[in-house]
N, C-alpha and C. Protein backbone atom coordinates (compact mmCIF):
# COMPACT_ATOMS: atom_id res chain seq x y z
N UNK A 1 0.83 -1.20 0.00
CA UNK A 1 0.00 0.00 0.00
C UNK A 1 0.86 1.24 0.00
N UNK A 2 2.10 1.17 0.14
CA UNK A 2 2.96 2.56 0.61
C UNK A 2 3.64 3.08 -0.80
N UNK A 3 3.51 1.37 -1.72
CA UNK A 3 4.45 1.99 -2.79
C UNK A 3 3.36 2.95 -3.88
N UNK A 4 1.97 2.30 -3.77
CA UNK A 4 0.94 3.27 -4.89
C UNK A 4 1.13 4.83 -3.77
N UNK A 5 0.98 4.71 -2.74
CA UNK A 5 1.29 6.32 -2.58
C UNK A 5 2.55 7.06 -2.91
N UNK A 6 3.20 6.02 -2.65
CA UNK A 6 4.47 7.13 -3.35
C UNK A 6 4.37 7.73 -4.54
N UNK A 7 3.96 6.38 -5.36
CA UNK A 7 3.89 7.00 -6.57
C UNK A 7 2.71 7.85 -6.90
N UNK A 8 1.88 7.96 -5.79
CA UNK A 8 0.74 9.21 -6.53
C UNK A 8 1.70 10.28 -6.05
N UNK A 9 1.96 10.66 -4.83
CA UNK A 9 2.69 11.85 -4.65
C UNK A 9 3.92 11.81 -5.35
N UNK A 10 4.74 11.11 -6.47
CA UNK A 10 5.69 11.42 -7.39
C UNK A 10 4.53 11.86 -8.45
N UNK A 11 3.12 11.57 -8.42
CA UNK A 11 3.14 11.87 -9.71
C UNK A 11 2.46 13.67 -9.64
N UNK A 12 1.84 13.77 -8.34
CA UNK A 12 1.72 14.98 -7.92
C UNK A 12 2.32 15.96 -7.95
N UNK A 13 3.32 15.54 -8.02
CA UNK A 13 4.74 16.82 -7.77
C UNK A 13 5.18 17.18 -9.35
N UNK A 14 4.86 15.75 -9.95
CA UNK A 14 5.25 15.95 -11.42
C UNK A 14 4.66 16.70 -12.22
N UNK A 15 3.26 16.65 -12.16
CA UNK A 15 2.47 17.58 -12.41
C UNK A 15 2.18 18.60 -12.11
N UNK A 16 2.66 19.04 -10.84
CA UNK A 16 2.93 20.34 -10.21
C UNK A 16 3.66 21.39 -10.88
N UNK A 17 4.76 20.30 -11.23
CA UNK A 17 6.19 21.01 -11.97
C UNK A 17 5.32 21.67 -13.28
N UNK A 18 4.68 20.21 -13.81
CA UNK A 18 4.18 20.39 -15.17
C UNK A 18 3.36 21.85 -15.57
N UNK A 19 2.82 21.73 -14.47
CA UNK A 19 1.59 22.69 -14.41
C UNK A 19 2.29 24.36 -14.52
N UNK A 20 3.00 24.53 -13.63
CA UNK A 20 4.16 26.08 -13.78
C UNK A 20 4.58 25.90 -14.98
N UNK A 21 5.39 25.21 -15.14
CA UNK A 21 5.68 24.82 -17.08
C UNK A 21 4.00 25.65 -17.53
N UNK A 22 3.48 24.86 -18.01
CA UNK A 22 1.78 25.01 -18.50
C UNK A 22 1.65 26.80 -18.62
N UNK A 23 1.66 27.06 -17.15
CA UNK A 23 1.04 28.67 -17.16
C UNK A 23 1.90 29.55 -17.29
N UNK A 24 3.40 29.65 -17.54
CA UNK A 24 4.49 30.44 -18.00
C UNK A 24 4.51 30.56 -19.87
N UNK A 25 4.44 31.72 -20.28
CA UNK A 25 3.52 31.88 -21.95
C UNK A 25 4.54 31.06 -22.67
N UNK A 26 4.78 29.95 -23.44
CA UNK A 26 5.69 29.42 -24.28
C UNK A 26 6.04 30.42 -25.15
N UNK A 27 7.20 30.26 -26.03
CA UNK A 27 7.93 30.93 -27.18
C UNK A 27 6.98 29.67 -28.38
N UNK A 28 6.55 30.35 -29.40
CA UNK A 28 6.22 29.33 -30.31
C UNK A 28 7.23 28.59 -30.89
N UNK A 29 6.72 27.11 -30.94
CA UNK A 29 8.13 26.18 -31.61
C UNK A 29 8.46 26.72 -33.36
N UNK A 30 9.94 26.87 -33.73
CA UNK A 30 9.97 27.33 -35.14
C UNK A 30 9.07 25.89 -35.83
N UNK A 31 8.64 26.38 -37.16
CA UNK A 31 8.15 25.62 -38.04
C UNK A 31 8.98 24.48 -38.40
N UNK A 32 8.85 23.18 -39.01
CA UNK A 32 10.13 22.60 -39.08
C UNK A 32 9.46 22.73 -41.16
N UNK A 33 10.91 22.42 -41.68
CA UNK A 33 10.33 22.39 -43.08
C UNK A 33 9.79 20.93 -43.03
N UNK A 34 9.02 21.09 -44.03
CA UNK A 34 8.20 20.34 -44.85
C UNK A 34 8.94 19.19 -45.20
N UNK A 35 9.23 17.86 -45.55
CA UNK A 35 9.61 16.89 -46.05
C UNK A 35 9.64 16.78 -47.28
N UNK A 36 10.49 16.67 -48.02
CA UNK A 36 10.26 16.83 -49.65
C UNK A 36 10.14 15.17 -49.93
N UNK A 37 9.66 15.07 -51.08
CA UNK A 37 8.82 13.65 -51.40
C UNK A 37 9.93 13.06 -51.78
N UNK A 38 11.66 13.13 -51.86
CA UNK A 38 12.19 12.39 -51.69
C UNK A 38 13.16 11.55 -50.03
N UNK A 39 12.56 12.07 -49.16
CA UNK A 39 13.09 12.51 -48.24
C UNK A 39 11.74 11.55 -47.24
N UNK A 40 12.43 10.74 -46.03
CA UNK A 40 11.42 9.98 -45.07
C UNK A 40 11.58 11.54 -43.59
N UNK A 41 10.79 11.39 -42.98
CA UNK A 41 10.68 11.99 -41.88
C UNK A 41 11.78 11.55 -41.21
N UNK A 42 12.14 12.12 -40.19
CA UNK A 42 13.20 11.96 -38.90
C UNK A 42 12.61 11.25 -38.07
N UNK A 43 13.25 10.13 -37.59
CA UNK A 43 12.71 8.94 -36.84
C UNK A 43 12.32 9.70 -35.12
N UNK A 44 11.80 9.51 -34.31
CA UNK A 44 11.11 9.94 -33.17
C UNK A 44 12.84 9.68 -32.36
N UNK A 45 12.93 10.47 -31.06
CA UNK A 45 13.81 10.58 -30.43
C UNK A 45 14.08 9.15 -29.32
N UNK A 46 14.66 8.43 -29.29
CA UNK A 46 14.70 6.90 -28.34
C UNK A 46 14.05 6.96 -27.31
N UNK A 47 14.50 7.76 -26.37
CA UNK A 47 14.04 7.74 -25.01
C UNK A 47 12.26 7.41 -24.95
N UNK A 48 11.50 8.88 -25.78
CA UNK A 48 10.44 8.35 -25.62
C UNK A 48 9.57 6.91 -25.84
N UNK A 49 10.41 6.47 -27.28
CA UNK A 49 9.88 5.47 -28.04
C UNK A 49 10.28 3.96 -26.31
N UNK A 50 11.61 4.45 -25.84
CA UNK A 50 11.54 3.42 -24.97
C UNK A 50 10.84 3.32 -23.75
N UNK A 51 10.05 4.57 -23.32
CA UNK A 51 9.16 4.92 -22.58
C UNK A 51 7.44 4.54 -22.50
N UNK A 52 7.51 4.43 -24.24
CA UNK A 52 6.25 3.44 -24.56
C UNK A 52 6.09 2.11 -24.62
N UNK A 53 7.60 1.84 -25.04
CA UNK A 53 7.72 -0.01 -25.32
C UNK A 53 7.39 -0.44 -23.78
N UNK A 54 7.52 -0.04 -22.77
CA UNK A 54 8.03 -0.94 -21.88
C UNK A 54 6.50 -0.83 -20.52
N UNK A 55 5.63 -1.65 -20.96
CA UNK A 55 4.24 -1.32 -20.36
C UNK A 55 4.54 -2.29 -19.08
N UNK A 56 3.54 -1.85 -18.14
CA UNK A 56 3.12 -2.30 -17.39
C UNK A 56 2.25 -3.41 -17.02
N UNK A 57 1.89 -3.70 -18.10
CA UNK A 57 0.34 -4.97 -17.93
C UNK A 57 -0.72 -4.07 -16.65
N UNK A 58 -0.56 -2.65 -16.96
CA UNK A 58 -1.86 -2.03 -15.93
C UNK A 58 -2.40 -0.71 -17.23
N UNK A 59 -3.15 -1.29 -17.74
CA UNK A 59 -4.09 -0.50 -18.87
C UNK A 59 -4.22 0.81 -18.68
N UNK A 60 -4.75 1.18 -17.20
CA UNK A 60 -4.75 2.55 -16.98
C UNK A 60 -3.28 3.36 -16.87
N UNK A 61 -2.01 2.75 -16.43
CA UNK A 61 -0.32 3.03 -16.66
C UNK A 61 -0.27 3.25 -17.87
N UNK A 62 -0.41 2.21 -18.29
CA UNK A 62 0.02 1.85 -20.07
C UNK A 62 -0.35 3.05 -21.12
N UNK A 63 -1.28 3.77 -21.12
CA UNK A 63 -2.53 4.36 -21.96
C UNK A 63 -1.80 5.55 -20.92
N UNK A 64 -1.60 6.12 -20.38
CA UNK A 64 -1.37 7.48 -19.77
C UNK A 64 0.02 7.85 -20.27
N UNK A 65 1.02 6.99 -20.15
CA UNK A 65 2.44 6.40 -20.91
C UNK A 65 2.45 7.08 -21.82
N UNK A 66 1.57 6.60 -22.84
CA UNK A 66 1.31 6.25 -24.03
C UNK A 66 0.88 7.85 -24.75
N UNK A 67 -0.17 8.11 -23.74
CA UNK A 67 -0.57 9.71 -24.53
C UNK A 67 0.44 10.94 -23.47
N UNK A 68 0.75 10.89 -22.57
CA UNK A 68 1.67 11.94 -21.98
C UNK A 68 3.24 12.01 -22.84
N UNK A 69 3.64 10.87 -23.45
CA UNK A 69 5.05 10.87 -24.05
C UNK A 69 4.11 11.30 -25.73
N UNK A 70 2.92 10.80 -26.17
CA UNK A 70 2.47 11.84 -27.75
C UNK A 70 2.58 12.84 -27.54
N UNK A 71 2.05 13.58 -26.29
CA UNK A 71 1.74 15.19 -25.91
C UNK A 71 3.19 15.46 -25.88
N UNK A 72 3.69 15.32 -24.73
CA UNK A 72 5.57 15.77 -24.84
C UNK A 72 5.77 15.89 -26.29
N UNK A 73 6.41 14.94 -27.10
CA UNK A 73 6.58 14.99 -28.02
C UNK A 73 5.88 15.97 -29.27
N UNK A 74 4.83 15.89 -29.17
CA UNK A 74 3.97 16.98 -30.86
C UNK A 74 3.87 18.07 -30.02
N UNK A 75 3.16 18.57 -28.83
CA UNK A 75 2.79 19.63 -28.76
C UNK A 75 3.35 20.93 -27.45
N UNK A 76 4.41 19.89 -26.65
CA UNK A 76 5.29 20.77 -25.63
C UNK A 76 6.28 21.84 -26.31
N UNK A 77 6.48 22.73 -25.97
CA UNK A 77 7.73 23.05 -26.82
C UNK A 77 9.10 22.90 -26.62
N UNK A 78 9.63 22.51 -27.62
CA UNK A 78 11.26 21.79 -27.46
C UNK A 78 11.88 22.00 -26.01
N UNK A 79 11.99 23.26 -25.49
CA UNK A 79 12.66 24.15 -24.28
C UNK A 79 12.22 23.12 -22.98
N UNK A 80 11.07 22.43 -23.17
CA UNK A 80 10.20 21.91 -22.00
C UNK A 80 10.38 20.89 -22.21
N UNK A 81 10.45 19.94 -23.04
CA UNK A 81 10.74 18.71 -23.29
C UNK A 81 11.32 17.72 -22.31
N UNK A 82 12.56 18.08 -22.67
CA UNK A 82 13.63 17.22 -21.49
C UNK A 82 13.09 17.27 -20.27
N UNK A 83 12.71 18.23 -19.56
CA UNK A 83 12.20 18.27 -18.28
C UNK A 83 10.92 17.47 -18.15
N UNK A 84 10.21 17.50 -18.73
CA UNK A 84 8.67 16.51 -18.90
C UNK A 84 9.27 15.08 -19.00
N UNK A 85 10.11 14.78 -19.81
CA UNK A 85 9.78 13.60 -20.03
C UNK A 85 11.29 12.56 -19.09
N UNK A 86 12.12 13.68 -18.42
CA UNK A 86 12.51 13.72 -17.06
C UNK A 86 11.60 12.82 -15.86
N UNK A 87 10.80 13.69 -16.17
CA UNK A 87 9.42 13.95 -14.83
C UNK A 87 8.73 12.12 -14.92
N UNK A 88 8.48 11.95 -16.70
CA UNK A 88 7.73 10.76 -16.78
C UNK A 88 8.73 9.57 -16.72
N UNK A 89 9.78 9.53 -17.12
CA UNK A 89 10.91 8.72 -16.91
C UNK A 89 10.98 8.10 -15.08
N UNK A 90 10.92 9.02 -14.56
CA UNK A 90 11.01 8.79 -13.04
C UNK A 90 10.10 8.45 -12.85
N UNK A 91 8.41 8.84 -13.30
CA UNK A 91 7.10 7.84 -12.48
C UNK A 91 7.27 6.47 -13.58
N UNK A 92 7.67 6.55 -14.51
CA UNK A 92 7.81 4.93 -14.96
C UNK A 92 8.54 4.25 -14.16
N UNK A 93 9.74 4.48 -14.00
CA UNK A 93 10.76 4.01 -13.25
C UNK A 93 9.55 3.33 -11.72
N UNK A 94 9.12 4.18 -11.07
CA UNK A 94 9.10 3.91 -9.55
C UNK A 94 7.43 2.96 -10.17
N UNK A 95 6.55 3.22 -10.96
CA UNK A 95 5.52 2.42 -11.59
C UNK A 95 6.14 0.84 -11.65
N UNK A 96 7.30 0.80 -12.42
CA UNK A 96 7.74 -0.19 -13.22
C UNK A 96 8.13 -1.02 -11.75
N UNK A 97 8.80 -0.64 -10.04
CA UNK A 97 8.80 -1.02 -8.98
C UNK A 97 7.95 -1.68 -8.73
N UNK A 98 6.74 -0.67 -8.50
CA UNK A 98 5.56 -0.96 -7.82
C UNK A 98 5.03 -2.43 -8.56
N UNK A 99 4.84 -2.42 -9.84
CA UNK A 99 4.31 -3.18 -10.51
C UNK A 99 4.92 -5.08 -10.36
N UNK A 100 6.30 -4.99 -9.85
CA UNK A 100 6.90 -5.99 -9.54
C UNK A 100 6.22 -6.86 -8.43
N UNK A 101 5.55 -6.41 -7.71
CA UNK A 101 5.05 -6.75 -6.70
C UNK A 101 2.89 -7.11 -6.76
N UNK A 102 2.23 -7.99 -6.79
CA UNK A 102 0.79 -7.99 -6.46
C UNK A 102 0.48 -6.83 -6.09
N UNK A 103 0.59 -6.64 -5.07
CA UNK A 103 0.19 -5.68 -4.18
C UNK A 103 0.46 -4.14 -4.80
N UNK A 104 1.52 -3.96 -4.79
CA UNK A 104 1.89 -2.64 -5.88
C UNK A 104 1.16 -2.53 -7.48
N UNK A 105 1.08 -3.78 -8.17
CA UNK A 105 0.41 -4.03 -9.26
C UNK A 105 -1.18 -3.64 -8.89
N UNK A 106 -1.26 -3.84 -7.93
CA UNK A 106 -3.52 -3.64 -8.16
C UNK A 106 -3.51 -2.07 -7.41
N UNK A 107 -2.29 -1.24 -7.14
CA UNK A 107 -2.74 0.14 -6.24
C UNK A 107 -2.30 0.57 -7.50
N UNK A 108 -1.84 0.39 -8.44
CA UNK A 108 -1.22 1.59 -9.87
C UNK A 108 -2.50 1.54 -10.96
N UNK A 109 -3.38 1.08 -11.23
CA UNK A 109 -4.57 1.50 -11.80
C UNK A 109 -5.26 2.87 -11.15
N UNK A 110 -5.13 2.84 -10.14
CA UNK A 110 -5.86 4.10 -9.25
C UNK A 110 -5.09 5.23 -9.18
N UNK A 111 -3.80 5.14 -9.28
CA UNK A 111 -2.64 6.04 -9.46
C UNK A 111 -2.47 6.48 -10.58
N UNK A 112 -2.45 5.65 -11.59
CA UNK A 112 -2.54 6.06 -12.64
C UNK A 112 -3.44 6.90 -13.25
N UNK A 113 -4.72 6.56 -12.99
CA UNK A 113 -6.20 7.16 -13.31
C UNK A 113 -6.09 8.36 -12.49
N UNK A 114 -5.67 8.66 -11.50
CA UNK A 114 -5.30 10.07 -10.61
C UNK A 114 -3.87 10.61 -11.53
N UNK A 115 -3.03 9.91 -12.17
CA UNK A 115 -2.13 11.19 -13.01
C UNK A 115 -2.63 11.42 -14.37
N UNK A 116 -3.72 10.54 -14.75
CA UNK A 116 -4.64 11.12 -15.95
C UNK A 116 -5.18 12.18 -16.19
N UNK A 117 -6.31 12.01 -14.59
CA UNK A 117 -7.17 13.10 -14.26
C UNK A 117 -6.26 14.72 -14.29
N UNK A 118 -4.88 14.31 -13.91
CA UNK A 118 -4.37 15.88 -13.02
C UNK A 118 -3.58 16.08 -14.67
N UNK A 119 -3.26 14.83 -14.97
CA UNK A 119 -2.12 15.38 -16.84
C UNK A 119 -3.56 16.13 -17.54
N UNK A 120 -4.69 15.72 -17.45
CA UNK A 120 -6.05 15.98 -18.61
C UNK A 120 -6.31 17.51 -18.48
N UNK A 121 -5.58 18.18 -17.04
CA UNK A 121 -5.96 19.65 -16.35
C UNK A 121 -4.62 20.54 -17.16
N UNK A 122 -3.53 19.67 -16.21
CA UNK A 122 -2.25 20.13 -16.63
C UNK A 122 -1.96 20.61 -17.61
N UNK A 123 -2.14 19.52 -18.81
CA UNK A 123 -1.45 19.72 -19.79
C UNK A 123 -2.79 20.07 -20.75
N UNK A 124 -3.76 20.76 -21.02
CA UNK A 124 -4.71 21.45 -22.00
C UNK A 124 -3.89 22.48 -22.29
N UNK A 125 -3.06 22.90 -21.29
CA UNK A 125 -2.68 24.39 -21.87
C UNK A 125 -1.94 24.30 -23.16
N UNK A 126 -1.19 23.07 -23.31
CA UNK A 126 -0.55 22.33 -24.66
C UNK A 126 -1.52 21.89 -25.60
N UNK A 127 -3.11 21.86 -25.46
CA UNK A 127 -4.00 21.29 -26.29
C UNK A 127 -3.82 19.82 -26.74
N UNK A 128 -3.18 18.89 -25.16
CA UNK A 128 -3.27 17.86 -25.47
C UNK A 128 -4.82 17.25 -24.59
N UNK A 129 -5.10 15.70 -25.24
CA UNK A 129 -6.05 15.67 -24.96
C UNK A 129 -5.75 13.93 -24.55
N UNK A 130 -6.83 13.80 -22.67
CA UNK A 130 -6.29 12.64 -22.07
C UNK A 130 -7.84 11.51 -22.43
């Protein structure tokens, strides 16, 4: 029972952070050019992509993962980045703990669904959507 609280209050704080991020006015991100039709897009940056691979088997973890590292990625701006996905790196990390354990595994659905609720507040100011 001690480790789902930790991790709500890591994820509290994370979002805390997030949230000052949120209400300080961003610089708009420059445009990137266009892709010319001989030319593939630039592959996504590792970290996140390894931030998604590595689920939890807890649907409500998994799916928050999943859209907080899309949002970072398309719609934070570059400057904020690292620090966000800082922030989510560390509740995976202490998630990915909890989850080792029964007991830690059935308190991170509820934790999770509580850093949904607070990312769905947080992060609108980015026009992401939870």
């Amino acid at each position: 029972m001690r480790m789902p609280l930790l991790s709500a209050v890591a994820v509290v704080a994370l979002l805390a952070a997030c949230q000052k991020k949120a209400e300080a006015p961003a610089a708009p991100a420059p445009a990137a050019p266009a892709p010319s039709a001989a030319t593939e897009p630039a592959a996504e940056p590792a970290a996140p992509a390894a931030a998604v691979a590595a689920g939890f088997g807890v649907t409500e973890c998994d799916t928050y993962i999943q859209k907080l590292t899309e949002c970072i990625d398309t719609k934070v701006p570059e400057a904020a980045r690292e620090q966000m996905r800082a922030g989510l790196e560390a509740s995976r990390s202490s998630w990915q703990l909890a989850a080792s354990t029964p007991e830690g595994k059935a308190g991170l659905a509820a934790a999770c669904t509580q850093a949904t609720d607070a990312a769905r507040t947080s992060m609108a100011a980015y026009g992401c959507a939870f």
